[in-house]
Protein backbone atom coordinates (compact mmCIF):
# COMPACT_ATOMS: atom_id res chain seq x y z
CA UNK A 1 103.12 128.98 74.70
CA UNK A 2 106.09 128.20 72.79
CA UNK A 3 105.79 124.04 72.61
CA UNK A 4 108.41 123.48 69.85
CA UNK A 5 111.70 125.31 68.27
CA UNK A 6 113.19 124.31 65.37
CA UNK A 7 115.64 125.85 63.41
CA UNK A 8 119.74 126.29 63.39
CA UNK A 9 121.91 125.93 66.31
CA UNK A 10 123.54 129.47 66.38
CA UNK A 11 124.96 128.91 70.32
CA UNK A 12 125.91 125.48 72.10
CA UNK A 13 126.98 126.43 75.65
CA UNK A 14 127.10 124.01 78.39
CA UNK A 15 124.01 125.49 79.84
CA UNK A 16 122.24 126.82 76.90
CA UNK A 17 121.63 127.10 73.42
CA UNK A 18 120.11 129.61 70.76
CA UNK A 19 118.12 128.32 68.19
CA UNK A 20 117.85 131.00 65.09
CA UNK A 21 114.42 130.31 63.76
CA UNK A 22 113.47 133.21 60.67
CA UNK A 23 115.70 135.79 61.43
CA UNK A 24 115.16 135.44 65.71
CA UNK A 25 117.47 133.58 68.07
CA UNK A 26 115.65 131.86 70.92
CA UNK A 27 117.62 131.50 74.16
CA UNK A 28 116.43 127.94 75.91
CA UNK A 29 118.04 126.68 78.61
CA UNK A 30 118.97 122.74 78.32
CA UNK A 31 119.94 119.38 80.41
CA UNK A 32 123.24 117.61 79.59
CA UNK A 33 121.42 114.92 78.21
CA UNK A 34 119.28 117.27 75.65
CA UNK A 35 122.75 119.11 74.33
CA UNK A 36 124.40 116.06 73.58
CA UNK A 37 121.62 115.56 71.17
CA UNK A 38 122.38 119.11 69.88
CA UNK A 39 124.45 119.32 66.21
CA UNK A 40 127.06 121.30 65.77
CA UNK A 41 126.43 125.16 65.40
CA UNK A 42 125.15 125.88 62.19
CA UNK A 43 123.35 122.66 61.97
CA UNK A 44 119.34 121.84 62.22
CA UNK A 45 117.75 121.26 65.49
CA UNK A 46 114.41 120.46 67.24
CA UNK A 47 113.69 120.89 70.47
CA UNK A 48 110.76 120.30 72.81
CA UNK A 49 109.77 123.21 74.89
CA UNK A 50 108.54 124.70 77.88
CA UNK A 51 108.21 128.34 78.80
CA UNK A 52 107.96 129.63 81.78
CA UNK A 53 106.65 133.51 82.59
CA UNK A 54 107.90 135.53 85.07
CA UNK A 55 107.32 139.28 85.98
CA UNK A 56 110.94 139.71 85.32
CA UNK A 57 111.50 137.53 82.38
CA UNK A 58 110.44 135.13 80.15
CA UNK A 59 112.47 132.25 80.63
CA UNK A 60 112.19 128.95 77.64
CA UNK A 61 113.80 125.70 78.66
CA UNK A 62 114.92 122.76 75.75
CA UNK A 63 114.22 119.27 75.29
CA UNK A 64 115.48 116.61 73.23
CA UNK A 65 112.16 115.03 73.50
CA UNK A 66 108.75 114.85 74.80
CA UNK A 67 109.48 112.26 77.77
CA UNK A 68 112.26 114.20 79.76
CA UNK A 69 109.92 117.65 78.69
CA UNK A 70 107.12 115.79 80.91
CA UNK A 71 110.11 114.48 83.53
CA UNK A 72 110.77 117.94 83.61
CA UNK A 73 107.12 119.19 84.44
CA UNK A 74 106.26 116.64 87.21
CA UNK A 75 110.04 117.86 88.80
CA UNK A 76 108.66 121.54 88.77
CA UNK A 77 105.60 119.90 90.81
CA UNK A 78 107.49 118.95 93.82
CA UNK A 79 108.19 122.01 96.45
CA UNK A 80 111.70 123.51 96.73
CA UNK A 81 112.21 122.09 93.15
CA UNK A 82 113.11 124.70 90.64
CA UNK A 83 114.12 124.99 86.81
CA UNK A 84 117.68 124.87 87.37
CA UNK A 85 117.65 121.83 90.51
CA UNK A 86 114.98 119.66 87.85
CA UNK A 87 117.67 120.38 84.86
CA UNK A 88 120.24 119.53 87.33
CA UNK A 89 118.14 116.05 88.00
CA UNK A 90 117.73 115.83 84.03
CA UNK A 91 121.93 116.03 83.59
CA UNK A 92 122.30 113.45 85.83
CA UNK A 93 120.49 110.48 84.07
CA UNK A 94 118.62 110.00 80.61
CA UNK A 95 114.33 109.92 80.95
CA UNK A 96 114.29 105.90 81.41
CA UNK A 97 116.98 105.98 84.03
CA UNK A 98 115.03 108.64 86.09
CA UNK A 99 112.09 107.32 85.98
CA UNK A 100 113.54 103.93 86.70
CA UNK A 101 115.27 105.34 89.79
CA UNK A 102 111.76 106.75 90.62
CA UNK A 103 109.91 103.62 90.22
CA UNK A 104 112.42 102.02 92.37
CA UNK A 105 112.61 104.83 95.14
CA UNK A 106 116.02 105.58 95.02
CA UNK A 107 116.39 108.35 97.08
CA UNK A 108 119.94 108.59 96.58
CA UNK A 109 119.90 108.60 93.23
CA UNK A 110 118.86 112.29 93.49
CA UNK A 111 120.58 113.05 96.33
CA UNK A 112 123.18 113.21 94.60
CA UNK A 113 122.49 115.77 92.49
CA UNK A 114 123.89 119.40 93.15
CA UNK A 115 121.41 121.44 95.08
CA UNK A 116 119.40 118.39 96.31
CA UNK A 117 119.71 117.25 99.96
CA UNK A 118 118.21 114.17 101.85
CA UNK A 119 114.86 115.69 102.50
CA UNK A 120 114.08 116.75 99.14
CA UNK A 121 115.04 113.60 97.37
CA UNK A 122 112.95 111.82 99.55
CA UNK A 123 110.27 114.17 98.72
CA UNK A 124 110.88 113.72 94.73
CA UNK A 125 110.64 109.81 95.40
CA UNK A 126 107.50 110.10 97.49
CA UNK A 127 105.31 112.63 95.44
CA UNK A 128 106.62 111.16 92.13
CA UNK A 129 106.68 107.37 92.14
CA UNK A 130 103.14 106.87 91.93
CA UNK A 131 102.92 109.10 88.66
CA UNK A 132 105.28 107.12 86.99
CA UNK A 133 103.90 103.64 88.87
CA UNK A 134 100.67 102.07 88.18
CA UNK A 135 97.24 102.46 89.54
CA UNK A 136 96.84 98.40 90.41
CA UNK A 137 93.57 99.27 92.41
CA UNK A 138 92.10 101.12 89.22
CA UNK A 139 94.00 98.66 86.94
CA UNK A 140 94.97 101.43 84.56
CA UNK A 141 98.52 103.71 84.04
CA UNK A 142 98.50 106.91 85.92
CA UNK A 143 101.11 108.40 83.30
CA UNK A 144 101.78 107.69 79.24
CA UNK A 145 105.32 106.19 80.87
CA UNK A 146 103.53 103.06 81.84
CA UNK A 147 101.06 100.66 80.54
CA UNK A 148 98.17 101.84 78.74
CA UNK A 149 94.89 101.05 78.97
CA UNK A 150 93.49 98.05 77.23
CA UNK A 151 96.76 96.02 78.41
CA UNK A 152 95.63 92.84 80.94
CA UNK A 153 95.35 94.08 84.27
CA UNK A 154 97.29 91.68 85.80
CA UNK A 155 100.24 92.81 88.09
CA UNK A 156 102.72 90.87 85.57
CA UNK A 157 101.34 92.25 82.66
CA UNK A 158 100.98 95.44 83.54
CA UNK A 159 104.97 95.05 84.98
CA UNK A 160 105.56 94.08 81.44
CA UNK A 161 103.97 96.98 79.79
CA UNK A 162 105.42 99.38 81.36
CA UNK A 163 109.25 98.46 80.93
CA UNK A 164 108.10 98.67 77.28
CA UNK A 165 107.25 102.11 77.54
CA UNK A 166 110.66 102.82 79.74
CA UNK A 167 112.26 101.88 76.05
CA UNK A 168 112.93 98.31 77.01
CA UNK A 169 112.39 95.98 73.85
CA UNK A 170 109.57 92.94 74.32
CA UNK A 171 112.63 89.99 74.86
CA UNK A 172 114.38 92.44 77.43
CA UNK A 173 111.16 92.64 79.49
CA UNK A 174 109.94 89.04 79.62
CA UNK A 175 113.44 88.19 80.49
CA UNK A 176 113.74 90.72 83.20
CA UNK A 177 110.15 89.90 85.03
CA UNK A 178 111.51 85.95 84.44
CA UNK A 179 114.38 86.65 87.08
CA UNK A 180 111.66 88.72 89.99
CA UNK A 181 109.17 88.57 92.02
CA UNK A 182 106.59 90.72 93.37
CA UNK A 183 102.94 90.95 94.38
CA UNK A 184 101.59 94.91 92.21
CA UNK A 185 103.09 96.03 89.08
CA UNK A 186 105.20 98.54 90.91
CA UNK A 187 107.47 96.37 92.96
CA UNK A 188 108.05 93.85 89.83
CA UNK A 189 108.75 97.18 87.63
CA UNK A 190 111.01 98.26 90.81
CA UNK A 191 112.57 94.38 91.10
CA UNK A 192 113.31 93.96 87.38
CA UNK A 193 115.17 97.30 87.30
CA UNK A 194 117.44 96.83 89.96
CA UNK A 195 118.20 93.88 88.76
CA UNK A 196 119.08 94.86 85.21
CA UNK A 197 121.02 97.44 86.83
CA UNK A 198 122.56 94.70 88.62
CA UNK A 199 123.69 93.08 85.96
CA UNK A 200 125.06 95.70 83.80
């Protein structure tokens, strides 16, 4: 398994890239979000990875880092999801924003993605937001996106922890919660999103 590429950016497409690592230029397929974080050709660049073999090819997707990489995995999870439909999801939004949108349960957020219709963002939403929610019956994260274990188990705290891990800074978070209500971890997470989005 090819987990990590690093070398010089010898192609920058809008799809794709080639990474010339030694003397041998890897193809990998990439999100919007992952080839704005791509140099300029000629330049040094590391990518996450993820290869995927077929009996007709053997096809390596890019990541700018380990968090949409994962995003990118649990997409591949959900039926009539594909590599090209979760890249697709990946252009649309950076990791915290998707998994924000997930935590939330907006459908349409997907839906509006090329190749994704009602049913199957619903689907995305329903297999998906517990992964990136929290386990309040077990009192511990069900993903590295959200609190980890150790953190009080209450629902606040555990609110708290994981809009730290969705790259929100300490101040952000207690400020955020401060302005929602909600009885599990999930719904404040899903409250205090909304309404930051709300107030951007």
């Amino acid at each position: 398994m090819i987990a990590l590429l690093r070398g010089e950016v010898a192609v920058r497409r809008t799809d794709h890239v080639v990474i010339l690592s030694g003397s041998v230029g890897y193809r990998a397929a990439v999100s919007a979000q992952t080839l704005a974080h791509v140099p300029a050709l000629g330049e040094q660049v590391t990518l996450h990875t993820h290869l995927i073999v077929r009996d007709d090819a053997l096809a390596l997707y890019g990541f700018a880092s380990e968090q949409e990489r994962d995003l990118f995995l649990m997409l591949l999870s959900v039926q009539a999801v594909g590599p090209k439909v979760a890249l697709a999801v990946l252009s649309a939004g950076s990791p915290r924003e998707l998994i924000g949108a997930l935590a939330a349960g907006e459908a349409a957020r997907f839906q509006a993605v090329p190749g994704i219709g009602k049913r199957t963002a619903e689907r995305i939403i329903v297999e998906l937001r517990e992964k990136v929610g929290v386990d309040t019956d077990a009192g511990a994260p069900r993903t590295p996106f959200i609190a980890r274990r150790g953190e009080a188990h209450t629902p606040r705290a555990l609110a708290r922890a994981g809009l730290l891990e969705l790259g929100y800074e300490p101040g952000e978070a207690d400020e955020l919660l401060s302005e929602v209500e909600g009885e599990s971890a999930e719904e404040l997470i899903g409250n205090a999103l909304r309404a930051a989005r709300a107030g951007a």
